[in-house]
PDB file of N, CA and C in Angstrom:
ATOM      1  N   UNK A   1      45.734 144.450 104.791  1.00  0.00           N
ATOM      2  CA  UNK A   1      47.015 144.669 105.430  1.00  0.00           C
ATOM      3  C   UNK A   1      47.195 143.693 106.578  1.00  0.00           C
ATOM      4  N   UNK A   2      48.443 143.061 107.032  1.00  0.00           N
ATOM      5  CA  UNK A   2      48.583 142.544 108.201  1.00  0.00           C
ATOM      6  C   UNK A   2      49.665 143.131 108.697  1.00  0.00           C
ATOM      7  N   UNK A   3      49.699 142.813 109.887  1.00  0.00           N
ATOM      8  CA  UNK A   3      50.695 143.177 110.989  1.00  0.00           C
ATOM      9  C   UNK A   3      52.002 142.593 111.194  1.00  0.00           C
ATOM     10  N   UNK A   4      53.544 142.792 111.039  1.00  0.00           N
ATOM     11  CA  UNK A   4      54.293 142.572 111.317  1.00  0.00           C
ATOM     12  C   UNK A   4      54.365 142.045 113.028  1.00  0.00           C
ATOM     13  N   UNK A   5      54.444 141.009 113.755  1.00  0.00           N
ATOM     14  CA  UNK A   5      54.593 140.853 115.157  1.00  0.00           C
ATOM     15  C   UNK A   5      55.817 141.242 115.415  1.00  0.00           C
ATOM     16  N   UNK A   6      57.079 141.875 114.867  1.00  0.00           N
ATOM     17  CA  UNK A   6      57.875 142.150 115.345  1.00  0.00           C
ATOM     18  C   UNK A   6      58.751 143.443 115.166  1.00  0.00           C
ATOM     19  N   UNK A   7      57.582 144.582 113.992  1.00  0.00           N
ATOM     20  CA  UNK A   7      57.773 145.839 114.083  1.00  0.00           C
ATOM     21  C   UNK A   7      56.728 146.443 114.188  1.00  0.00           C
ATOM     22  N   UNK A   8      55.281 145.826 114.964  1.00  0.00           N
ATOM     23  CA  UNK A   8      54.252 146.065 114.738  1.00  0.00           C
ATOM     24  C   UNK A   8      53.939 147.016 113.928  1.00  0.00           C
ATOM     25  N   UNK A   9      54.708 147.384 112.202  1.00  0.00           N
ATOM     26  CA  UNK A   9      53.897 148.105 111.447  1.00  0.00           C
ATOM     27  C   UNK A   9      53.172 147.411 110.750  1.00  0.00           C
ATOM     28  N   UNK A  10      52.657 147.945 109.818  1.00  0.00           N
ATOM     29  CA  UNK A  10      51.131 147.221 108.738  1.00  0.00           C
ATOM     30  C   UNK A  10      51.994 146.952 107.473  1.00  0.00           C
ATOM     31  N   UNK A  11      52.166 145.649 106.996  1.00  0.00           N
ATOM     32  CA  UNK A  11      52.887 145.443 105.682  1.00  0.00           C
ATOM     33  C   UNK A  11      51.670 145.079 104.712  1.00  0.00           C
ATOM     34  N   UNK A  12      52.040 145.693 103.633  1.00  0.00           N
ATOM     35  CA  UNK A  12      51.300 145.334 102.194  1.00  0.00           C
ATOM     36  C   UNK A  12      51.561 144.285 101.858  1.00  0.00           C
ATOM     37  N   UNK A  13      50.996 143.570 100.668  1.00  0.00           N
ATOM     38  CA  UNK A  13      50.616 142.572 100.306  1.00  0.00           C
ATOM     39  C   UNK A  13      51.725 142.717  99.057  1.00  0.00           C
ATOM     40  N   UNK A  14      51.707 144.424  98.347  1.00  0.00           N
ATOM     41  CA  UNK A  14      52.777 144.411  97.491  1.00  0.00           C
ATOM     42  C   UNK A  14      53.574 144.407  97.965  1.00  0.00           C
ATOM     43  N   UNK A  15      54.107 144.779  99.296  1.00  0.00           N
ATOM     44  CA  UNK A  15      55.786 145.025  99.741  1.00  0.00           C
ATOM     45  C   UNK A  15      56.159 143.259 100.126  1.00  0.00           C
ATOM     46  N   UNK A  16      55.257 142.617 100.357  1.00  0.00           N
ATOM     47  CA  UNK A  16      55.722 141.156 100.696  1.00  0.00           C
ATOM     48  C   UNK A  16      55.826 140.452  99.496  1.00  0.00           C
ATOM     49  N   UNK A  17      55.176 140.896  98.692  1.00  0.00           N
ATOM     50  CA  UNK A  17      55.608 140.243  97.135  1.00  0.00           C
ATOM     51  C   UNK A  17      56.849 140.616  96.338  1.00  0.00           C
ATOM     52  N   UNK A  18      57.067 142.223  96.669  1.00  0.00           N
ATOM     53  CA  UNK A  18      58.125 142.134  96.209  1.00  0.00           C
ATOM     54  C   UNK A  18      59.927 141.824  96.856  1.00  0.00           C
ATOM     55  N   UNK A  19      59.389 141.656  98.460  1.00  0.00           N
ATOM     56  CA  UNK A  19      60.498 141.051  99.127  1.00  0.00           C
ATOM     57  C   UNK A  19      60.713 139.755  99.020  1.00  0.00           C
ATOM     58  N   UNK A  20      59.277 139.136  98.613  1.00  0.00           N
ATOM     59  CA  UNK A  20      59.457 137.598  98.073  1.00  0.00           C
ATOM     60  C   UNK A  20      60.207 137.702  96.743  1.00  0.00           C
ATOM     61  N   UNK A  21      60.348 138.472  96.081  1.00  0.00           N
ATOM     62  CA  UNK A  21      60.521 138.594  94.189  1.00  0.00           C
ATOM     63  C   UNK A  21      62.345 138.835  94.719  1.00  0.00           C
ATOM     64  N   UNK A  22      62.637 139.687  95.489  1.00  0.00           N
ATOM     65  CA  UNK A  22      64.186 140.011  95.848  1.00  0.00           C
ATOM     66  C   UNK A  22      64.459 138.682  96.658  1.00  0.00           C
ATOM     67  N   UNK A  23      63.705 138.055  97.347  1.00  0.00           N
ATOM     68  CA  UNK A  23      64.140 136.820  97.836  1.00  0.00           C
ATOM     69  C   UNK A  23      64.861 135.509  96.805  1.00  0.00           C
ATOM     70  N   UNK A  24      63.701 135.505  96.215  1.00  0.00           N
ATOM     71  CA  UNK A  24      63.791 134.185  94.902  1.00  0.00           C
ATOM     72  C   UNK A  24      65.232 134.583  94.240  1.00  0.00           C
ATOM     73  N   UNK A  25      65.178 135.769  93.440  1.00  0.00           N
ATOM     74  CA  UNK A  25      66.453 135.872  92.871  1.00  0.00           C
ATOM     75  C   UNK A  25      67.558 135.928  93.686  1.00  0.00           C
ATOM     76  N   UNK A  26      67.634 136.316  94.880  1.00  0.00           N
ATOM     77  CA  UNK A  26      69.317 135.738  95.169  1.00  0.00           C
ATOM     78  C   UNK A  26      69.087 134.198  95.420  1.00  0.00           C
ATOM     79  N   UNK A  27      68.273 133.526  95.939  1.00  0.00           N
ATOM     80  CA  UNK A  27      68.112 132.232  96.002  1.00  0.00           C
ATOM     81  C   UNK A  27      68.657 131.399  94.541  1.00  0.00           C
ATOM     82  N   UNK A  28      67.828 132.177  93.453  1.00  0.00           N
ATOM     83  CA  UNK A  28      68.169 132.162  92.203  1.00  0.00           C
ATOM     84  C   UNK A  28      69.736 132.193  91.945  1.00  0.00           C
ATOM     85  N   UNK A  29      70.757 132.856  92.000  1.00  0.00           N
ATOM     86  CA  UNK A  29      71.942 133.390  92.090  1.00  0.00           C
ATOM     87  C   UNK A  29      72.434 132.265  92.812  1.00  0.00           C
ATOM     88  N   UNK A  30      72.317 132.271  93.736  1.00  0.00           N
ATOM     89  CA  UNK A  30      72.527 131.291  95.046  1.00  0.00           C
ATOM     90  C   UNK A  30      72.914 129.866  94.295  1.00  0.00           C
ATOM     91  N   UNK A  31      71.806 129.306  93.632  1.00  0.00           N
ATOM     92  CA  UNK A  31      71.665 127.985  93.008  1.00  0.00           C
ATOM     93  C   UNK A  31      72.391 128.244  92.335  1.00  0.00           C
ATOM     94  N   UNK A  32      72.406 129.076  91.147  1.00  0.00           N
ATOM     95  CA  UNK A  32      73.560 129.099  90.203  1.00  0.00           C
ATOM     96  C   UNK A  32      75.073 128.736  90.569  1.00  0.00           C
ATOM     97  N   UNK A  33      75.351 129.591  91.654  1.00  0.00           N
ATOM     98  CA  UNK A  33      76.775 129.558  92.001  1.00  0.00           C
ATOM     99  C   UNK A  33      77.388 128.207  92.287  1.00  0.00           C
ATOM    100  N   UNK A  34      75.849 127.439  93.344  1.00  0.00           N
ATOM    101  CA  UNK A  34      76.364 126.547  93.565  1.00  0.00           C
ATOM    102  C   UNK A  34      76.667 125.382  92.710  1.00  0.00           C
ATOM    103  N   UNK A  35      75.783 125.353  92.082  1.00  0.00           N
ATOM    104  CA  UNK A  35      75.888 124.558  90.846  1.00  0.00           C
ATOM    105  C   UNK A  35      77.235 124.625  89.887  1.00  0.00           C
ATOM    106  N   UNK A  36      77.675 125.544  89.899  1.00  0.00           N
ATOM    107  CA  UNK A  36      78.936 126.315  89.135  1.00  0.00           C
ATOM    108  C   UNK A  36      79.909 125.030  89.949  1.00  0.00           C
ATOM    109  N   UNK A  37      80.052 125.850  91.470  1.00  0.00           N
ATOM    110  CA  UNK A  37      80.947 125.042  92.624  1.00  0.00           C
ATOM    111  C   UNK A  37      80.965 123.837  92.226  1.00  0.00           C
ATOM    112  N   UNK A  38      79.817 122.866  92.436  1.00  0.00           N
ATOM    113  CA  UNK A  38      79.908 121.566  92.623  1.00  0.00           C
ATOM    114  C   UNK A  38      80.348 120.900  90.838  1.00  0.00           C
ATOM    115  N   UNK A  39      80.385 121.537  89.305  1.00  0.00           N
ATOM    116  CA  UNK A  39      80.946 121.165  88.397  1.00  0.00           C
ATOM    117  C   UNK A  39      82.514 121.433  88.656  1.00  0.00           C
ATOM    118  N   UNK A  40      82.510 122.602  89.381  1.00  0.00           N
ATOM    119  CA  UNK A  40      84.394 122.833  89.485  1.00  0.00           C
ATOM    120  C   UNK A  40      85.094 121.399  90.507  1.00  0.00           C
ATOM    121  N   UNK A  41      84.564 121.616  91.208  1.00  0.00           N
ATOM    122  CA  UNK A  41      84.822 120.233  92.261  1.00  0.00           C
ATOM    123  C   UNK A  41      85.195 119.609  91.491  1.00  0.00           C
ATOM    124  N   UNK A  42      83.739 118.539  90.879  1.00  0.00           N
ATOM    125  CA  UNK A  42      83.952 117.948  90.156  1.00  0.00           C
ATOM    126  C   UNK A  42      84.735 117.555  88.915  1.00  0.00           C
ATOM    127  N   UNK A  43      85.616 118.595  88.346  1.00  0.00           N
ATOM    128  CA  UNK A  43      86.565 118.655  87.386  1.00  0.00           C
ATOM    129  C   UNK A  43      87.651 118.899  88.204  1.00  0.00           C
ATOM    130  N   UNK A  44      88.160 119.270  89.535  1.00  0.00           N
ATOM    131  CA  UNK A  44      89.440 119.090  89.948  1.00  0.00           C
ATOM    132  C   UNK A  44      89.432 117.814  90.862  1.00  0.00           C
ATOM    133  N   UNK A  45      88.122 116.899  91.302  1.00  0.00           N
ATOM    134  CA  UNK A  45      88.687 115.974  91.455  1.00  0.00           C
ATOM    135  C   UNK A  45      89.191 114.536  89.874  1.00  0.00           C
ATOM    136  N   UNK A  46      88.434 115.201  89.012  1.00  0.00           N
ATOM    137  CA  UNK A  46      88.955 114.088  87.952  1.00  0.00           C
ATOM    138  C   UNK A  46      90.693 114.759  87.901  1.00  0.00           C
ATOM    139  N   UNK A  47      90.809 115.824  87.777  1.00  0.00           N
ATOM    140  CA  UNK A  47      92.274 116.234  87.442  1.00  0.00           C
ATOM    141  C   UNK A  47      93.196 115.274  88.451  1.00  0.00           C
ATOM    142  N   UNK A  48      92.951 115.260  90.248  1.00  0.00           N
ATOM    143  CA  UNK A  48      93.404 114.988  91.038  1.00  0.00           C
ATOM    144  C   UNK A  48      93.632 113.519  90.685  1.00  0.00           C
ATOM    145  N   UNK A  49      92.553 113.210  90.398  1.00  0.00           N
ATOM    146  CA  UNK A  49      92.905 111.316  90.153  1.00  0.00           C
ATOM    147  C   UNK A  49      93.814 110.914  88.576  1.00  0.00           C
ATOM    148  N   UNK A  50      93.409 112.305  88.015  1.00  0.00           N
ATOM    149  CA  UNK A  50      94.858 111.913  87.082  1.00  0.00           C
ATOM    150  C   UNK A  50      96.410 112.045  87.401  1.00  0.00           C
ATOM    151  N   UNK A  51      96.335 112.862  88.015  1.00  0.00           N
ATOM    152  CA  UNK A  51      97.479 113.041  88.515  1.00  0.00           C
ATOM    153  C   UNK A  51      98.201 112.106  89.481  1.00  0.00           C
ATOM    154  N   UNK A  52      97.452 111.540  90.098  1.00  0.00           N
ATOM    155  CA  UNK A  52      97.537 110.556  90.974  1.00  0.00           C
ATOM    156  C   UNK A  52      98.114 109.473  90.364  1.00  0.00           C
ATOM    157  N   UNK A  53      97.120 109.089  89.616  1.00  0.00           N
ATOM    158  CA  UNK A  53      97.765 107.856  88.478  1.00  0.00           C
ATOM    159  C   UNK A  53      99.110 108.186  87.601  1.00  0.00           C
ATOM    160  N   UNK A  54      99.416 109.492  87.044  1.00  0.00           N
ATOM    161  CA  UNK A  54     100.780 109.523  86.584  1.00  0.00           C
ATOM    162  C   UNK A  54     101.822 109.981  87.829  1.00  0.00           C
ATOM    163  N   UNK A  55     101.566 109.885  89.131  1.00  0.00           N
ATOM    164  CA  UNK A  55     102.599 110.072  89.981  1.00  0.00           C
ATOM    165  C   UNK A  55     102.457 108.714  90.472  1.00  0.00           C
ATOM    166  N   UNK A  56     101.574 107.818  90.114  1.00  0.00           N
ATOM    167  CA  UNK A  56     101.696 106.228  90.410  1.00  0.00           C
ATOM    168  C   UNK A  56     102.662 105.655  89.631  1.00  0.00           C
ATOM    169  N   UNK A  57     102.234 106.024  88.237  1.00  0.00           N
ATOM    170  CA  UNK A  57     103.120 105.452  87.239  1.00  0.00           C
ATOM    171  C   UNK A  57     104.822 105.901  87.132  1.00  0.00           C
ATOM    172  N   UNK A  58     105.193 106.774  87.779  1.00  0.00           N
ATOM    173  CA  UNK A  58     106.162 107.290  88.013  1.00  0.00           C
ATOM    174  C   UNK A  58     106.862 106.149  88.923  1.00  0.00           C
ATOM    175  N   UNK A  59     105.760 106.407  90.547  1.00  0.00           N
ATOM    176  CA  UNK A  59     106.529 105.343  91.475  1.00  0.00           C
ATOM    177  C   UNK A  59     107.081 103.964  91.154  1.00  0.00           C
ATOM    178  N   UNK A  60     105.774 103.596  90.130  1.00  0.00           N
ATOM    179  CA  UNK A  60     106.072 102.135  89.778  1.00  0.00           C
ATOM    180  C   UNK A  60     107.308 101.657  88.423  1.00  0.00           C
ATOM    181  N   UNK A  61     107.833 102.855  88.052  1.00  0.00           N
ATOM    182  CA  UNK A  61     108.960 102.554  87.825  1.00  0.00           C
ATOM    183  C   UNK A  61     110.302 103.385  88.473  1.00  0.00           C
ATOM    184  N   UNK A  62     110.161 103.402  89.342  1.00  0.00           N
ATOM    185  CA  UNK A  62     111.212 104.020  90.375  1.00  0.00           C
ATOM    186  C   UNK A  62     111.927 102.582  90.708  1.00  0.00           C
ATOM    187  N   UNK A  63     113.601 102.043  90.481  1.00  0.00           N
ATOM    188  CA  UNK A  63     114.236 100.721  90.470  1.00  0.00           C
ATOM    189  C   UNK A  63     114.038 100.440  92.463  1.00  0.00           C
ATOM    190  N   UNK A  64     114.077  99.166  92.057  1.00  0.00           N
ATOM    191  CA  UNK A  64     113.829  98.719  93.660  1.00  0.00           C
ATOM    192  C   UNK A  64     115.298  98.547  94.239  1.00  0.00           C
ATOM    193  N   UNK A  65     115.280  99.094  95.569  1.00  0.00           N
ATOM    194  CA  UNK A  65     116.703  99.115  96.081  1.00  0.00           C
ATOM    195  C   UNK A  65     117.047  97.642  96.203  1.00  0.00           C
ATOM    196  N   UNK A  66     117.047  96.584  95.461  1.00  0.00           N
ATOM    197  CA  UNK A  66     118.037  96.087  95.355  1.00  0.00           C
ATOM    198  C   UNK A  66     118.281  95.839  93.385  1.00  0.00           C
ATOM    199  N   UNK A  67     117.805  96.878  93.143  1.00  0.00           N
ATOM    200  CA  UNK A  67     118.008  97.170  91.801  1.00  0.00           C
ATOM    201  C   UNK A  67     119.147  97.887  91.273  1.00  0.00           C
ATOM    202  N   UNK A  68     120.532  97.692  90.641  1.00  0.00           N
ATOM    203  CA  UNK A  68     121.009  98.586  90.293  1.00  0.00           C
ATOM    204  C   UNK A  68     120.910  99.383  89.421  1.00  0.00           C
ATOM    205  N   UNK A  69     120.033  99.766  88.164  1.00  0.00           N
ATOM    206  CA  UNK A  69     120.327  99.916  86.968  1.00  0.00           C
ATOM    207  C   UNK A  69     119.577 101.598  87.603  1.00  0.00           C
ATOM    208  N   UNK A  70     120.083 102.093  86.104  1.00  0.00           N
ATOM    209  CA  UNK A  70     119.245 103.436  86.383  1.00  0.00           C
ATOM    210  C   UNK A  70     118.124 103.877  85.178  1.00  0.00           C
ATOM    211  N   UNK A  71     117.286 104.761  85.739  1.00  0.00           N
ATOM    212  CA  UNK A  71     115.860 105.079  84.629  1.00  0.00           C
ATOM    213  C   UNK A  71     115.935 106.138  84.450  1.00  0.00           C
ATOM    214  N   UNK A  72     115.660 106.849  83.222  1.00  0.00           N
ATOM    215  CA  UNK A  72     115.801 108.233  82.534  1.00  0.00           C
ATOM    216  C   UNK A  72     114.210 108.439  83.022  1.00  0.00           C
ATOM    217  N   UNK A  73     113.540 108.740  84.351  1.00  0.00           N
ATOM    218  CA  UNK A  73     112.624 109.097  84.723  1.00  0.00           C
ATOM    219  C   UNK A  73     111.782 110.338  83.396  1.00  0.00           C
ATOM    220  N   UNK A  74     112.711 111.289  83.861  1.00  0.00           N
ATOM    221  CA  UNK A  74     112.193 112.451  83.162  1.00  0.00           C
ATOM    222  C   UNK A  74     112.223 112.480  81.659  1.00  0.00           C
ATOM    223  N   UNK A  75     112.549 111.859  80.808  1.00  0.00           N
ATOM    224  CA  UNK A  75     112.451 111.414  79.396  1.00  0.00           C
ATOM    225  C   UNK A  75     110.593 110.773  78.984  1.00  0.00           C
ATOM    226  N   UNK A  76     111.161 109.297  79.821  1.00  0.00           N
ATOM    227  CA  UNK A  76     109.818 108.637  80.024  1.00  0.00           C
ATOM    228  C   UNK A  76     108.862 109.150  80.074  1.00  0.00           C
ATOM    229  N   UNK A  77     108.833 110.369  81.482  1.00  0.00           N
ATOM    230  CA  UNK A  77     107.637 111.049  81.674  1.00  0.00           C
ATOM    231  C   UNK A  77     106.920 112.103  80.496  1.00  0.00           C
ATOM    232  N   UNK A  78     107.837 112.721  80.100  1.00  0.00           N
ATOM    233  CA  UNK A  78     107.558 113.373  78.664  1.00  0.00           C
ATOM    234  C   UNK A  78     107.240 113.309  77.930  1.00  0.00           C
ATOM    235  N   UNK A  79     107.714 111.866  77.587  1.00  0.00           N
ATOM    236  CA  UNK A  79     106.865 111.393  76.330  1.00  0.00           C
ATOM    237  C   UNK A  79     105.196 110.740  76.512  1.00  0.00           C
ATOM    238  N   UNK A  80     105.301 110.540  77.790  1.00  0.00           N
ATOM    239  CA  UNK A  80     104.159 109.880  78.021  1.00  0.00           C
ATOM    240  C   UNK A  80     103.214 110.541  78.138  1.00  0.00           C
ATOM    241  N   UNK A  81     103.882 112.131  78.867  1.00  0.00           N
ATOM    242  CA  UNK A  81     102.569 113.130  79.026  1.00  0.00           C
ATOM    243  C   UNK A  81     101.991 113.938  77.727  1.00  0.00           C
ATOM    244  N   UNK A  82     103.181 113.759  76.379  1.00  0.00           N
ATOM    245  CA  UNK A  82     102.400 114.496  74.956  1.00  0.00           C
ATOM    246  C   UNK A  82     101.980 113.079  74.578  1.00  0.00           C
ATOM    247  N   UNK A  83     101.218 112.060  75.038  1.00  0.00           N
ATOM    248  CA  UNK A  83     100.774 110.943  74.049  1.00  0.00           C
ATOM    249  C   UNK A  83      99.400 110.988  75.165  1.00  0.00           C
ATOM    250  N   UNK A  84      99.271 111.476  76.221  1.00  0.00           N
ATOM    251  CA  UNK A  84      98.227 111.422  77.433  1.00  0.00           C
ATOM    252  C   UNK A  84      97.216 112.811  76.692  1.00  0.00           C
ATOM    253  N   UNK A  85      98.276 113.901  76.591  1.00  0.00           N
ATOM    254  CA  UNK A  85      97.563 115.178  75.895  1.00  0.00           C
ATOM    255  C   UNK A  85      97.212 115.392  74.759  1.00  0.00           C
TER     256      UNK A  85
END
């Protein structure tokens, strides 16, 4: 048995094993989640940079003010996004 220094009771050898055994698994849990987190990240920043690029491609055909003509924006975009999907 040893001594706790800070409830001076006597802890077992099983009770520290099995607070180590409840330790590991949320640690366990723990990793999981995070791991989960950092793939989600990682799939909303690819989303973000797509999006980015079709709100680029948008800008870059937006007519330049000394352009008169006009662009069926929202046509364009439509078709472009069922040939992207």
């Amino acid at each position: 048995m040893e001594i706790n220094n800070f409830e001076q009771k006597p802890i077992s050898i099983e009770s520290l094993m099995n607070r180590i055994e409840l330790l590991t698994g949320k640690m366990n849990r723990l990793q999981d989640e995070l791991n989960l987190i950092v793939k989600e990240r990682s799939a909303m920043a690819i989303k973000i940079t797509d999006a980015q690029s079709r709100i680029q491609k948008i800008l870059n055909r937006l007519p330049q003010s000394s352009d008169n003509r006009q662009l069926n924006l929202l046509e364009n975009t439509i078709s472009e996004t069922s040939h992207d999907e």
